[in-house]
Protein backbone atom coordinates (compact mmCIF):
# COMPACT_ATOMS: atom_id res chain seq x y z
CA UNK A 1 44.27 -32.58 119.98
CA UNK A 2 42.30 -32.91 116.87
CA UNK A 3 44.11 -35.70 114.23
CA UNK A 4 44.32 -34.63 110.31
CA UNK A 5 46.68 -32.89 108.07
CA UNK A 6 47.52 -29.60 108.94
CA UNK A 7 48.69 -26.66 106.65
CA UNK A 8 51.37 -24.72 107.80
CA UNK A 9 52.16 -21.09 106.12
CA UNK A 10 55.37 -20.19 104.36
CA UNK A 11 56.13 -18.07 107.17
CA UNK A 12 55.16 -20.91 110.23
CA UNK A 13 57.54 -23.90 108.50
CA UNK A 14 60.92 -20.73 108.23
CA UNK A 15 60.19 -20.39 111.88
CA UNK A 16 59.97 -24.00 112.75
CA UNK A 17 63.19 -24.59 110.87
CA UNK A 18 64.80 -21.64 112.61
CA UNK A 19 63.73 -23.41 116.20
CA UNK A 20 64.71 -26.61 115.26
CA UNK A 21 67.74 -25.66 113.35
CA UNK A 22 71.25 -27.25 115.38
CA UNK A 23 68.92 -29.14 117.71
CA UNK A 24 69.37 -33.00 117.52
CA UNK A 25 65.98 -34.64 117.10
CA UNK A 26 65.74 -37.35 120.26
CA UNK A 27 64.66 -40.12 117.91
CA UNK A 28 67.82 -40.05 115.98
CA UNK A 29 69.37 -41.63 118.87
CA UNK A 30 67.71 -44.67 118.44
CA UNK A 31 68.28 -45.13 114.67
CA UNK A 32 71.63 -46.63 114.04
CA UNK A 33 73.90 -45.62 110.87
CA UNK A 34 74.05 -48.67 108.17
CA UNK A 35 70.91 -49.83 110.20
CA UNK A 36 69.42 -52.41 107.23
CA UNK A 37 65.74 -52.54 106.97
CA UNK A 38 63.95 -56.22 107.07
CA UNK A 39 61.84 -56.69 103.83
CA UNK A 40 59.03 -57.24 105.84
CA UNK A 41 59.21 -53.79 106.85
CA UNK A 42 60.00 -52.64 103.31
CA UNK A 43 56.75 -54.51 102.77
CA UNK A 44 54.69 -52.67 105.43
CA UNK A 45 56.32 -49.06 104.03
CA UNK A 46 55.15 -49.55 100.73
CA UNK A 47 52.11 -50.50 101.12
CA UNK A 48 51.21 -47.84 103.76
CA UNK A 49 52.57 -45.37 101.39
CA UNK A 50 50.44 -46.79 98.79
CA UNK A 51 47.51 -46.58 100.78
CA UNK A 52 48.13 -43.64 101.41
CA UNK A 53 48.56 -42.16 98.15
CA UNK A 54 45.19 -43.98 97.28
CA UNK A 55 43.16 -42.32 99.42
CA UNK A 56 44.62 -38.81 98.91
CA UNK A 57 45.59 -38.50 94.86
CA UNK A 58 45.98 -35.17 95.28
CA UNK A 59 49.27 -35.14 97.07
CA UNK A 60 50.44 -38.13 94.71
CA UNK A 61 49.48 -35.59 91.71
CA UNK A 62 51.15 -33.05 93.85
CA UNK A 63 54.62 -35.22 94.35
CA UNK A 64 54.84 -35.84 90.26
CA UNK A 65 54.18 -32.48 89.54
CA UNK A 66 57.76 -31.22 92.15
CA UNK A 67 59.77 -34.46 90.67
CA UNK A 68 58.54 -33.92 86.73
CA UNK A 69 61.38 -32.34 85.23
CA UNK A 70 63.95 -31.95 88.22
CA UNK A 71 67.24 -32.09 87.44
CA UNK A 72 69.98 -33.35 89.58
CA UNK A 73 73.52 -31.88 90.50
CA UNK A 74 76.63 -33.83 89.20
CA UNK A 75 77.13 -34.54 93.24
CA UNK A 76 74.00 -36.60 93.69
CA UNK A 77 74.33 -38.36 90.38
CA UNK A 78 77.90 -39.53 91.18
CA UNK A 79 76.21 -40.44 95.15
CA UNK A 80 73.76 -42.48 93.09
CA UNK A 81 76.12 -44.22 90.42
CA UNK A 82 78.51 -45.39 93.98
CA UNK A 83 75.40 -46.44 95.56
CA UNK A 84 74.04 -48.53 92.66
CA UNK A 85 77.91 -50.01 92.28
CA UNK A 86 77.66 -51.13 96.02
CA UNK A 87 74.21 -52.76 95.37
CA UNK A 88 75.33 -54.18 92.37
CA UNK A 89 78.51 -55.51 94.40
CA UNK A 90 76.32 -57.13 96.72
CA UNK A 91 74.09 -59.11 94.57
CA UNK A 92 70.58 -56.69 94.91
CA UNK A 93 69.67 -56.67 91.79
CA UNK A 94 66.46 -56.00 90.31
CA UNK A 95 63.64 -59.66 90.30
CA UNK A 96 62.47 -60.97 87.63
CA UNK A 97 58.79 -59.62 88.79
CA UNK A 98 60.37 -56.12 89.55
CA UNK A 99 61.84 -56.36 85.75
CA UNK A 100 59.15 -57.29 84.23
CA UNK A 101 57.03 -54.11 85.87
CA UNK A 102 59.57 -51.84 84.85
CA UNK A 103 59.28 -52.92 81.60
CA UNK A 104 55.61 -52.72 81.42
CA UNK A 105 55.73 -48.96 82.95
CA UNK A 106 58.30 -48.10 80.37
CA UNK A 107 56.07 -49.57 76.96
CA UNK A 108 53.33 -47.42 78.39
CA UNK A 109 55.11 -44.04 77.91
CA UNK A 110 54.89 -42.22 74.99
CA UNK A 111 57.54 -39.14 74.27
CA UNK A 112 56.37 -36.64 71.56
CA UNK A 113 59.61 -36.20 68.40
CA UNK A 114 60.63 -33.22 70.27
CA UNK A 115 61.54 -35.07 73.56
CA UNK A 116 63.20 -37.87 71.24
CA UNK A 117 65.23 -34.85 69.34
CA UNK A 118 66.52 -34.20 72.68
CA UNK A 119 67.35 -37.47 74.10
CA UNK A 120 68.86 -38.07 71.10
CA UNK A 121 71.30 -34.99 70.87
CA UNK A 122 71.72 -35.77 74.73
CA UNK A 123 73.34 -38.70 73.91
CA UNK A 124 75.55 -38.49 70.99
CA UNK A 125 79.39 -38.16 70.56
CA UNK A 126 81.49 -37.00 73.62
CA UNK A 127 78.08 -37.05 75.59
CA UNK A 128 77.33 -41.41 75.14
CA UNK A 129 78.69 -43.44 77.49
CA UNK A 130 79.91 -45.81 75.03
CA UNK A 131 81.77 -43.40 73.67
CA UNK A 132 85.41 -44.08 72.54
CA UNK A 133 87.42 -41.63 71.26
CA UNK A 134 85.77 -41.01 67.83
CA UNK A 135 85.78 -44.93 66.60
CA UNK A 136 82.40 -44.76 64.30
CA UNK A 137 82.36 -43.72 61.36
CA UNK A 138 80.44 -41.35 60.01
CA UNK A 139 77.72 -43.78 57.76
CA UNK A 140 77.05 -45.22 61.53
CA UNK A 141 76.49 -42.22 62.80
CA UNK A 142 73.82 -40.83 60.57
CA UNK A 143 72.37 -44.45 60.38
CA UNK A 144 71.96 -44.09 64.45
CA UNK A 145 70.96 -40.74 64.62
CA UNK A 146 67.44 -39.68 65.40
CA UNK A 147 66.30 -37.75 62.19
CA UNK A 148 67.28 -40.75 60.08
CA UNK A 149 65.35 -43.23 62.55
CA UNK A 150 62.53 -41.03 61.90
CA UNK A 151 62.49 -41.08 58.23
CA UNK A 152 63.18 -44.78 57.78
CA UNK A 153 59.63 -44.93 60.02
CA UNK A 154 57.69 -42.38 58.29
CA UNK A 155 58.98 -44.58 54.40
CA UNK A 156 57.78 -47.97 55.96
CA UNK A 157 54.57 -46.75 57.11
CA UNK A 158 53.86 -45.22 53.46
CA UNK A 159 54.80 -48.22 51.97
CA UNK A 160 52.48 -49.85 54.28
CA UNK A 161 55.85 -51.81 55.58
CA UNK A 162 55.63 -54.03 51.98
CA UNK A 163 58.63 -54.56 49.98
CA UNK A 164 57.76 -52.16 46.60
CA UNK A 165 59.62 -54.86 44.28
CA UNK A 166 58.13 -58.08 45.74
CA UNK A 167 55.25 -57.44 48.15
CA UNK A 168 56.69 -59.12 50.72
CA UNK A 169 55.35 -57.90 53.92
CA UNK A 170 56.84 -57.31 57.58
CA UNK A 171 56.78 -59.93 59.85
CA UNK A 172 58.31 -63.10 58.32
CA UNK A 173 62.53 -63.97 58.47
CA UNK A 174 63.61 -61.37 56.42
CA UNK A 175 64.03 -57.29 57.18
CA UNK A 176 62.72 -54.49 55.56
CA UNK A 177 65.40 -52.10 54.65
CA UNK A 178 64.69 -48.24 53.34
CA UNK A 179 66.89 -48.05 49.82
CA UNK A 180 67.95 -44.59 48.09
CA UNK A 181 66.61 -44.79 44.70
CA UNK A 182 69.96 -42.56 44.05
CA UNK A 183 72.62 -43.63 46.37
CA UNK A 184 73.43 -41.23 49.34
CA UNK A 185 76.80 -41.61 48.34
CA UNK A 186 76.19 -39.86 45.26
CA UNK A 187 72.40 -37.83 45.87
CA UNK A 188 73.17 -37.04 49.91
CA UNK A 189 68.89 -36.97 49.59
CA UNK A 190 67.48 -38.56 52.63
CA UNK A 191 64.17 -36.81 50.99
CA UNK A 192 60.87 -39.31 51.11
CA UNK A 193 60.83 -39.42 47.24
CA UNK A 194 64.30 -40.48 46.97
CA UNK A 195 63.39 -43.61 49.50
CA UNK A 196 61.73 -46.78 48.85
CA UNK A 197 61.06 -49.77 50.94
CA UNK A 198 62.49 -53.00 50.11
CA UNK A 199 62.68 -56.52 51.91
CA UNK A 200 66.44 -57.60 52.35
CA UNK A 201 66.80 -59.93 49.19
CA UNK A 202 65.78 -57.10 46.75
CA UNK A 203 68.15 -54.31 48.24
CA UNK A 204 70.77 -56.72 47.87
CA UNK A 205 69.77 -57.09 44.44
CA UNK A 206 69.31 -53.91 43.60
CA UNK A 207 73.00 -52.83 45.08
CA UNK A 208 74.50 -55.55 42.90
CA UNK A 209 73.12 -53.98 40.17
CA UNK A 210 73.97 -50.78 41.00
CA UNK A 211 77.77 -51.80 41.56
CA UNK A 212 77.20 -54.08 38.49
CA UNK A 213 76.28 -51.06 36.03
CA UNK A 214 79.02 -48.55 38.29
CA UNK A 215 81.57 -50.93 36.79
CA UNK A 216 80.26 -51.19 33.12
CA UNK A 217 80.94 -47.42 33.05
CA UNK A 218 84.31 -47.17 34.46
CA UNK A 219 84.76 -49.44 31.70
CA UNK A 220 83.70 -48.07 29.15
CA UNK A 221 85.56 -44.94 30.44
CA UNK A 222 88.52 -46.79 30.53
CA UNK A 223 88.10 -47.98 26.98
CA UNK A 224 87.49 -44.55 25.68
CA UNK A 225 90.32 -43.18 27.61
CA UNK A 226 93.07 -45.74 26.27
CA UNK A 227 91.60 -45.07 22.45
CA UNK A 228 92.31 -41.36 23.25
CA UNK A 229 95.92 -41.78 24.44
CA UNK A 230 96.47 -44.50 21.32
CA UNK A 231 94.85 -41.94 18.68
């Protein structure tokens, strides 16, 4: 019999299934339940899979094309989340070398600000899992949030990430904040004309005088208030 890959119809793979379907396959027999695989053979798997793979990119193309996108049932996540606990109970963590290619994989991939929008809104409130009942408040929230995250990006590359007061530039000790020119407090304008960038000195600064001038005026109100009443 001639040795390749074969193609089986639709219709030929129901009818194999059919045959084969409540008849025990006579190599289970010899595989044991809880049977642990050496990591030699792990070794030998992998690398026969990625041989494999190699040599035929199509079906690797063809395998990320059927996972891209698939979305799992709340049974097999909670099957994976006790698995991973077990693993986790056992010591079998992730190595350093396995950590540091996971990592690598991860910097590589790019998501457009749609697929942020969405992991973002995925992953707020009720939905986070370090949610708590409703603790933050809501200036954390909107400082967290994605659209905010966004904007603060979009100021600091037009300000070519300098501070606007004293040119100090990204990259030293201090941060670079994004400062309403009129406070959100007062403006609610998270609008790019309404934002400047400023190292962390000079927004403290320019709160302080903010707060500083805020006071003069109740002041003065004050003042003008009491004169009334007197008069």
């Amino acid at each position: 019999m001639p040795i390749g890959i074969y193609k089986r119809s639709k219709e030929v793979r129901r009818k194999m299934s059919i045959a084969h379907t409540g008849k025990k396959n006579p190599k289970s027999s010899q595989t044991k339940l809880g049977h642990s695989v050496s990591i030699e053979a792990r070794k030998r798997i992998s690398n026969n899979l990625k041989r494999y793979y190699i040599n035929h990119p199509e079906y690797r193309e063809k395998l990320i094309e059927q996972l891209t996108g698939r979305i799992k049932s709340k049974e097999t996540r909670r099957k994976l989340s006790i698995a991973g606990k077990k693993r986790a109970a056992k010591g079998n963590y992730h190595s350093k070398e396995s950590i540091r290619k996971i990592k690598e994989a991860r910097s590589k991939q790019v998501f457009s600000d749609e697929a942020r929008l969405k992991m973002s809104l995925a992953q707020r409130g009720e939905k986070s899992w370090k949610w708590k009942g409703g603790m933050s408040s809501e200036l954390q929230e909107r400082l967290r949030s994605f659209e905010w995250i966004k904007t603060r990006r979009m100021v600091c590359k037009r300000d070519n990430q300098t501070c606007r007061i004293c040119g100090y530039k990204a990259g030293g000790k201090l941060k670079l904040h994004v400062h309403h020119i009129v406070p959100y407090r007062i403006s609610h304008d998270d609008s790019l004309e309404n934002l400047i960038t400023l190292c962390q000195t000079c927004h403290t600064k320019e709160e302080y005088k903010y707060y500083k001038s805020l006071k003069r005026k109740e002041l003065v109100y004050v003042e003008r208030s009491i004169i009334k009443n007197l008069d």
